[in-house]
C-alpha atoms as a PDB file:
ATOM      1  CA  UNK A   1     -13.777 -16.516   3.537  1.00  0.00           C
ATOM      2  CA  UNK A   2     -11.506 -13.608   3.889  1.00  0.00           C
ATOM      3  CA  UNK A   3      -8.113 -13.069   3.437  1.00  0.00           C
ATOM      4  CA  UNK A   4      -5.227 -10.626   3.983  1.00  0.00           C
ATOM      5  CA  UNK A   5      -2.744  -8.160   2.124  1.00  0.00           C
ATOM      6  CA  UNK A   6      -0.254  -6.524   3.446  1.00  0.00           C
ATOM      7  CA  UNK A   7       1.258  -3.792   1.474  1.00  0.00           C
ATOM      8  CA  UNK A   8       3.816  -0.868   1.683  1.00  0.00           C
ATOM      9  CA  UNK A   9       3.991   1.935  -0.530  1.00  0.00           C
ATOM     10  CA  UNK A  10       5.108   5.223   0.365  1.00  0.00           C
ATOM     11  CA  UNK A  11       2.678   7.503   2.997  1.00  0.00           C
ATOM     12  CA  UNK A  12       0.038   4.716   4.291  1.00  0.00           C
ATOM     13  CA  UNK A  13      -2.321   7.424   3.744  1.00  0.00           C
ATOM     14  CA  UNK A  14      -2.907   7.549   0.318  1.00  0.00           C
ATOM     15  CA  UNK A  15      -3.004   3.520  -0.127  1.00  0.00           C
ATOM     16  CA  UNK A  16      -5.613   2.929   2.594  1.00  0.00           C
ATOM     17  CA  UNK A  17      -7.187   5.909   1.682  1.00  0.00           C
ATOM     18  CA  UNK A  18      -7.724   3.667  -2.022  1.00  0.00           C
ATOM     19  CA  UNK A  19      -8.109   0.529  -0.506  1.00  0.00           C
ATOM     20  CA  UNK A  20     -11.144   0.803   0.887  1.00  0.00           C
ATOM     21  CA  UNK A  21     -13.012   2.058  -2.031  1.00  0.00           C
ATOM     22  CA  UNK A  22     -12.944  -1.199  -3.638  1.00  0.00           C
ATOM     23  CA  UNK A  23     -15.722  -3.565  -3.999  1.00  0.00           C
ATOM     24  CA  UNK A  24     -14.438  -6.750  -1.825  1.00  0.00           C
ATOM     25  CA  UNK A  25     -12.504  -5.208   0.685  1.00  0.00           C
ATOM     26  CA  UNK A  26     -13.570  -5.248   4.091  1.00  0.00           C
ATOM     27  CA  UNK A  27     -10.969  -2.582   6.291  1.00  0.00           C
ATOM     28  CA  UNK A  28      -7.961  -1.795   5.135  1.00  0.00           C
ATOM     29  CA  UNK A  29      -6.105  -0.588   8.694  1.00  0.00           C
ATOM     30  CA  UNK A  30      -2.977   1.592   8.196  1.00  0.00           C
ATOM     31  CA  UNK A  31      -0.157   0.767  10.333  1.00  0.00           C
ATOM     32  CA  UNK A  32       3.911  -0.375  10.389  1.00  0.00           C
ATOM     33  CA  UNK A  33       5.916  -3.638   9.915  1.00  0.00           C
ATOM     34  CA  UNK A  34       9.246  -5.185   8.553  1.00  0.00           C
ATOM     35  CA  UNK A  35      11.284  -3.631  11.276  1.00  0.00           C
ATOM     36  CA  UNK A  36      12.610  -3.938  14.811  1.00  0.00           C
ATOM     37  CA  UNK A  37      11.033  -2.136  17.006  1.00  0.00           C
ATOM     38  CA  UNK A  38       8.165  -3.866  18.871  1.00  0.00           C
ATOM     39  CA  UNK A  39       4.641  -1.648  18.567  1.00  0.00           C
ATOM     40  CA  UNK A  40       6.283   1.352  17.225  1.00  0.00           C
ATOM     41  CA  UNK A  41       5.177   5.040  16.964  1.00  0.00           C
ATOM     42  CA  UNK A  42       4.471   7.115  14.471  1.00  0.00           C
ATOM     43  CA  UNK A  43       7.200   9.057  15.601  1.00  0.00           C
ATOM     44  CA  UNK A  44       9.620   6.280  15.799  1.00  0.00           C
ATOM     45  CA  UNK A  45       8.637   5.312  12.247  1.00  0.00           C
ATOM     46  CA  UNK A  46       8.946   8.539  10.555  1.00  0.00           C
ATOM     47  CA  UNK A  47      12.831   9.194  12.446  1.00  0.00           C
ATOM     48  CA  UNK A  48      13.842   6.029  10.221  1.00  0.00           C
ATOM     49  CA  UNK A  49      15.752   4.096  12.557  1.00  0.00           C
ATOM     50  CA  UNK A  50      12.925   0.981  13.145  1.00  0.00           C
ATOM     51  CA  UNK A  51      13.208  -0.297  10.058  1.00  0.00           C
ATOM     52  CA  UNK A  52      10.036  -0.530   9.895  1.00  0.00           C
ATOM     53  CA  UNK A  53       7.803   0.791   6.616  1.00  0.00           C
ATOM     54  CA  UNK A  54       4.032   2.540   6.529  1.00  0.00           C
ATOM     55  CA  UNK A  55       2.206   0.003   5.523  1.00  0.00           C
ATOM     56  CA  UNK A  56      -1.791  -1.042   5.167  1.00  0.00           C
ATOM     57  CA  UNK A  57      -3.255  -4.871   6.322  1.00  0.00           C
ATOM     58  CA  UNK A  58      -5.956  -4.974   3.481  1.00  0.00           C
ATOM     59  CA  UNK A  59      -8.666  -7.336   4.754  1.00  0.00           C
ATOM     60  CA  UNK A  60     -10.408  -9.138   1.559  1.00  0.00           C
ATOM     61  CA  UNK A  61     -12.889 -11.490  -0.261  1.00  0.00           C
ATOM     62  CA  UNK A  62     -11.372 -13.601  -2.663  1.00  0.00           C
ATOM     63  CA  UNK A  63     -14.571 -14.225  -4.151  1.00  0.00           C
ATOM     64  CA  UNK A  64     -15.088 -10.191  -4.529  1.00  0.00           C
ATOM     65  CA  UNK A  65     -11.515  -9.044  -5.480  1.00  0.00           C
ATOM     66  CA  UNK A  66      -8.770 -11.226  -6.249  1.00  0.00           C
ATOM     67  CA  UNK A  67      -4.910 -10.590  -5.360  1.00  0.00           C
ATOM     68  CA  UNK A  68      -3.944  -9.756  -8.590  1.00  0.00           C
ATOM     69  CA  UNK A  69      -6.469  -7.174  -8.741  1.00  0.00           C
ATOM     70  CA  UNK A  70      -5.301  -5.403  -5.204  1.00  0.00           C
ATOM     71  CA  UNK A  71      -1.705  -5.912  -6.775  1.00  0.00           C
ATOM     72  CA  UNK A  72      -2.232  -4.141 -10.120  1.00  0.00           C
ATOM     73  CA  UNK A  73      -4.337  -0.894  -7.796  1.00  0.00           C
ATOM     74  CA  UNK A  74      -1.084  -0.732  -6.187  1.00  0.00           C
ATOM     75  CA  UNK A  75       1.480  -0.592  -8.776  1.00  0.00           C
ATOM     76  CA  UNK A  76      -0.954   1.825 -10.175  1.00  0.00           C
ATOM     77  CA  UNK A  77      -1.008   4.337  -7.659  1.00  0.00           C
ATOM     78  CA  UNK A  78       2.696   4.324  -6.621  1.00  0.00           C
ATOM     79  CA  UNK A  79       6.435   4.108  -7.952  1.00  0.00           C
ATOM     80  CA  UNK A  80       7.789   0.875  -7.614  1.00  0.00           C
ATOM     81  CA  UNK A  81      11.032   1.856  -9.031  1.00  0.00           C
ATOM     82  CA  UNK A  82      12.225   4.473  -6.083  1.00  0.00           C
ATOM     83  CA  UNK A  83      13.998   3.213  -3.555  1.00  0.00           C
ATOM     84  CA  UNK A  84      13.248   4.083  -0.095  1.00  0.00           C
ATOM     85  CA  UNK A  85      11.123   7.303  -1.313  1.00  0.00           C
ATOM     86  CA  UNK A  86       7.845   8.208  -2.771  1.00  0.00           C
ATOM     87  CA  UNK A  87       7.778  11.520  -4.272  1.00  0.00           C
ATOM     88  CA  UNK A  88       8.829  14.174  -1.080  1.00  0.00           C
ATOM     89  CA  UNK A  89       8.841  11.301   1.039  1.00  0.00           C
ATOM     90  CA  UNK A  90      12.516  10.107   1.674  1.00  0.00           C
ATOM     91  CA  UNK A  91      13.664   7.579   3.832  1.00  0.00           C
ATOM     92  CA  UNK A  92      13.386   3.587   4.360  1.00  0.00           C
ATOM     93  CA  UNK A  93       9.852   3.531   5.493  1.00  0.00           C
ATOM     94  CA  UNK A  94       8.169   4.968   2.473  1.00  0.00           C
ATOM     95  CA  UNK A  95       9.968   2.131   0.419  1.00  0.00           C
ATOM     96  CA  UNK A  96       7.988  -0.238  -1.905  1.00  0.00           C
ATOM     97  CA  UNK A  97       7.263  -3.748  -0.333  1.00  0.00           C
ATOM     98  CA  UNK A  98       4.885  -6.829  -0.757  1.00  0.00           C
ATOM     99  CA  UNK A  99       4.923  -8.285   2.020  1.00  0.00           C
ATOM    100  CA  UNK A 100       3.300 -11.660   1.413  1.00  0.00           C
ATOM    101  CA  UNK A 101       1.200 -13.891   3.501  1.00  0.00           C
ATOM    102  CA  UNK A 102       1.065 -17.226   1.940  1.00  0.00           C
ATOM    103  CA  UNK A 103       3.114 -19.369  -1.655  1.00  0.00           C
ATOM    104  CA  UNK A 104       0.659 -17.963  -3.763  1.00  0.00           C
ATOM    105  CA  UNK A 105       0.882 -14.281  -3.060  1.00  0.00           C
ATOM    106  CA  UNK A 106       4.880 -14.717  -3.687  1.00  0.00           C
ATOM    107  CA  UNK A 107       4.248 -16.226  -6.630  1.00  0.00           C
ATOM    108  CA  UNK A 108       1.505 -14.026  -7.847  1.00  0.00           C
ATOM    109  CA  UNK A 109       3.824 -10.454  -6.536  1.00  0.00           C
ATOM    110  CA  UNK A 110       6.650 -12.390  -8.295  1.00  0.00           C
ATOM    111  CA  UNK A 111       4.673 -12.773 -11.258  1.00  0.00           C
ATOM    112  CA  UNK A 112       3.020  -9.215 -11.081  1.00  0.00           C
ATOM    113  CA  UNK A 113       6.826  -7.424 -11.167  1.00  0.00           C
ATOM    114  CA  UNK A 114       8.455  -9.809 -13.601  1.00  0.00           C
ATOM    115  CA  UNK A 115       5.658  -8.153 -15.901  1.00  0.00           C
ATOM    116  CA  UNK A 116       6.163  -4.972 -15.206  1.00  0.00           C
ATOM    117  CA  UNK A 117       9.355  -5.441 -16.035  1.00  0.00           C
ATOM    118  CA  UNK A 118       9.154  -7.048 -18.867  1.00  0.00           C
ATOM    119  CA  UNK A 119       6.752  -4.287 -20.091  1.00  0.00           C
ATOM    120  CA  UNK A 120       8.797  -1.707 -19.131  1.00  0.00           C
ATOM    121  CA  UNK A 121       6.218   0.101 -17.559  1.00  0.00           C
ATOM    122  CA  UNK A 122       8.471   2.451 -15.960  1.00  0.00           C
ATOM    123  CA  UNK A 123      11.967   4.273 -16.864  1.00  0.00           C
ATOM    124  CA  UNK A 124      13.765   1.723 -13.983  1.00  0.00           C
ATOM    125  CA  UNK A 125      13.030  -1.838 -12.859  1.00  0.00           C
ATOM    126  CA  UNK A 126      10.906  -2.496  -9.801  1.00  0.00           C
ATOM    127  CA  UNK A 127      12.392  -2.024  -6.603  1.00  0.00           C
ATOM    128  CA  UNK A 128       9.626  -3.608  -4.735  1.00  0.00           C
ATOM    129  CA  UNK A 129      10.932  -5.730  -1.742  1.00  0.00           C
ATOM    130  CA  UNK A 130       9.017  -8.796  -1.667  1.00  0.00           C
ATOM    131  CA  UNK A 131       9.140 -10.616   1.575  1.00  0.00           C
ATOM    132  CA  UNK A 132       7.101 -12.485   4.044  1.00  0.00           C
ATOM    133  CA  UNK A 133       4.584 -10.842   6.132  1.00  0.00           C
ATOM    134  CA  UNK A 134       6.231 -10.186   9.430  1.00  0.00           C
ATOM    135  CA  UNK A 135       4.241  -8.732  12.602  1.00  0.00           C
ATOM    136  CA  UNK A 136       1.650  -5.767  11.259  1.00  0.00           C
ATOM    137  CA  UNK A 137       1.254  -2.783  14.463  1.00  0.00           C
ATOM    138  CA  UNK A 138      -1.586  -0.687  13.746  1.00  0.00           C
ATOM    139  CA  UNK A 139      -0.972   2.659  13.356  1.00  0.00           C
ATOM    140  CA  UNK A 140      -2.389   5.467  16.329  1.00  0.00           C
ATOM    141  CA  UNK A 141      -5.979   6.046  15.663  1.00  0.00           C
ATOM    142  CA  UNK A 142      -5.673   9.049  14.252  1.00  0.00           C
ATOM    143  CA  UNK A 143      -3.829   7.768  11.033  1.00  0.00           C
ATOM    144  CA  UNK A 144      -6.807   5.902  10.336  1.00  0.00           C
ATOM    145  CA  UNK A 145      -8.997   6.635   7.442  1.00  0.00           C
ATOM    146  CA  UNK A 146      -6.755  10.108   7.620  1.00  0.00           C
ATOM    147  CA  UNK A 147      -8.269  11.372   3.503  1.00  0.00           C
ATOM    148  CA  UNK A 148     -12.154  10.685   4.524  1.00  0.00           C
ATOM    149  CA  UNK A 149     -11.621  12.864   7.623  1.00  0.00           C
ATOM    150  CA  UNK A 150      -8.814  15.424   6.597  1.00  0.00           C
ATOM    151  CA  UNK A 151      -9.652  15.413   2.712  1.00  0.00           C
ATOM    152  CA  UNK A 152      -9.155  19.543   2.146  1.00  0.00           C
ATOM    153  CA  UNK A 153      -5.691  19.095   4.092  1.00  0.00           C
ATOM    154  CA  UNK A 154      -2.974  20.392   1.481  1.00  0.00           C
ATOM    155  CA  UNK A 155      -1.181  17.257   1.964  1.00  0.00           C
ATOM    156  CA  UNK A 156      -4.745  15.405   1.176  1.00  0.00           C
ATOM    157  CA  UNK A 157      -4.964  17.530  -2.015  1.00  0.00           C
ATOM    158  CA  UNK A 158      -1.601  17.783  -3.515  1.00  0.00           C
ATOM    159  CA  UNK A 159      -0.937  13.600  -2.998  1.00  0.00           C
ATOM    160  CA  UNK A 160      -3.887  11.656  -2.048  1.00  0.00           C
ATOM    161  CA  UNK A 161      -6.415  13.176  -4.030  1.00  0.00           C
ATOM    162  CA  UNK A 162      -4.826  12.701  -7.560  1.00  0.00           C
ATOM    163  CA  UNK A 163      -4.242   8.865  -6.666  1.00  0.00           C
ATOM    164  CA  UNK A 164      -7.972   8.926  -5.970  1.00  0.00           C
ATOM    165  CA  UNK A 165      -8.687  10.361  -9.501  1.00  0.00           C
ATOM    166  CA  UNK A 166      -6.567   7.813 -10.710  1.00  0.00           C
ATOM    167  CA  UNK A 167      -8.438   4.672  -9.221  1.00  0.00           C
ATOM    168  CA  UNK A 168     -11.438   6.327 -10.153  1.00  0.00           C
ATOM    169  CA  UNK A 169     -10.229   6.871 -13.679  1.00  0.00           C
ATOM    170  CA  UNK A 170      -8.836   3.132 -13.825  1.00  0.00           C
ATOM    171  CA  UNK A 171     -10.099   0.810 -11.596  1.00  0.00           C
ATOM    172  CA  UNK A 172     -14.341   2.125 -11.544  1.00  0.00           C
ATOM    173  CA  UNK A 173     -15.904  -0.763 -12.118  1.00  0.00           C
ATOM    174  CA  UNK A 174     -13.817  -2.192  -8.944  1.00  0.00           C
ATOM    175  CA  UNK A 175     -15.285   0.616  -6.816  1.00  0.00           C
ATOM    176  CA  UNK A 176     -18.378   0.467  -4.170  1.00  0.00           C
ATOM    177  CA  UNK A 177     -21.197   1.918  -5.547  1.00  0.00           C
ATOM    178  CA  UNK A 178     -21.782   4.415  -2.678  1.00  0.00           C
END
């Protein structure tokens, strides 16, 4: 059985790019949702006016890798306490959102910030938006798997690459053994 995850977190890039190095997940497919605009473009997305946020549908085994686990690789790899910016991105569709698909995933995002939180794991509280998973529009194809084919890009190297080290550093035993 397989199940989804749909998550926002700054430049889809880098989170699909450490999605799909985990044991359990089958694609992760970077695209757009929570706004306005039906089947929006890249374009439309980035101008900020859809509402909409860059986003990755995480397709996973339950039996593999459990929600918790693909919730804890994302608060690890992003600030949950910006609003509507991650690092030199600015704007509403780099925000921080769980965008749940059934009770449990609420709960279990609920659950996930109220610890964070209460750890104070960061200088601010979470900011996440935690709502239910709307329509997901896959992003043009050539957004998809962007690090494995443009890896050297200075973009790739200066953001995506150190959230790479990081999984690798924290999450290895969750990784495919390639």
């Amino acid at each position: 059985m397989r199940e989804f995850a749909t998550l926002a977190g700054g430049c889809f890039w880098c989170l699909e790019a450490a999605f799909r190095r985990l044991a359990g997940v089958h694609s992760v497919v970077s695209g757009y949702t929570g706004g306005h605009v039906d089947k929006p473009s890249y374009r439309q997305v980035c101008g900020g006016d859809t509402g909409h946020a860059e986003a990755v549908r995480i397709e996973y085994d339950p039996a593999m890798i459990d929600y918790p686990t693909l919730l804890a690789v994302f608060f690890a790899l992003h600030d949950p306490t910006t609003l509507d910016r991650q690092g030199h991105d600015v704007g509403s569709q780099y925000r921080s959102a769980i965008y749940y698909h059934d009770e449990a995933q609420r709960q279990a995002a609920q659950a996930a910030i109220d610890a964070i939180d209460a750890e104070k794991r960061f200088a601010g509280p979470v900011v996440t938006e935690l709502t239910t998973a709307v329509e997901f529009f896959p992003a043009e194809v050539e957004h998809q798997g962007y690090f494995d084919a443009h890896g050297y890009a200075p973009y790739c190297q200066a953001v995506i690459a150190p959230k790479i080290r990081k999984l690798d550093e924290h999450f290895a035993d969750r990784l495919v053994r390639r």
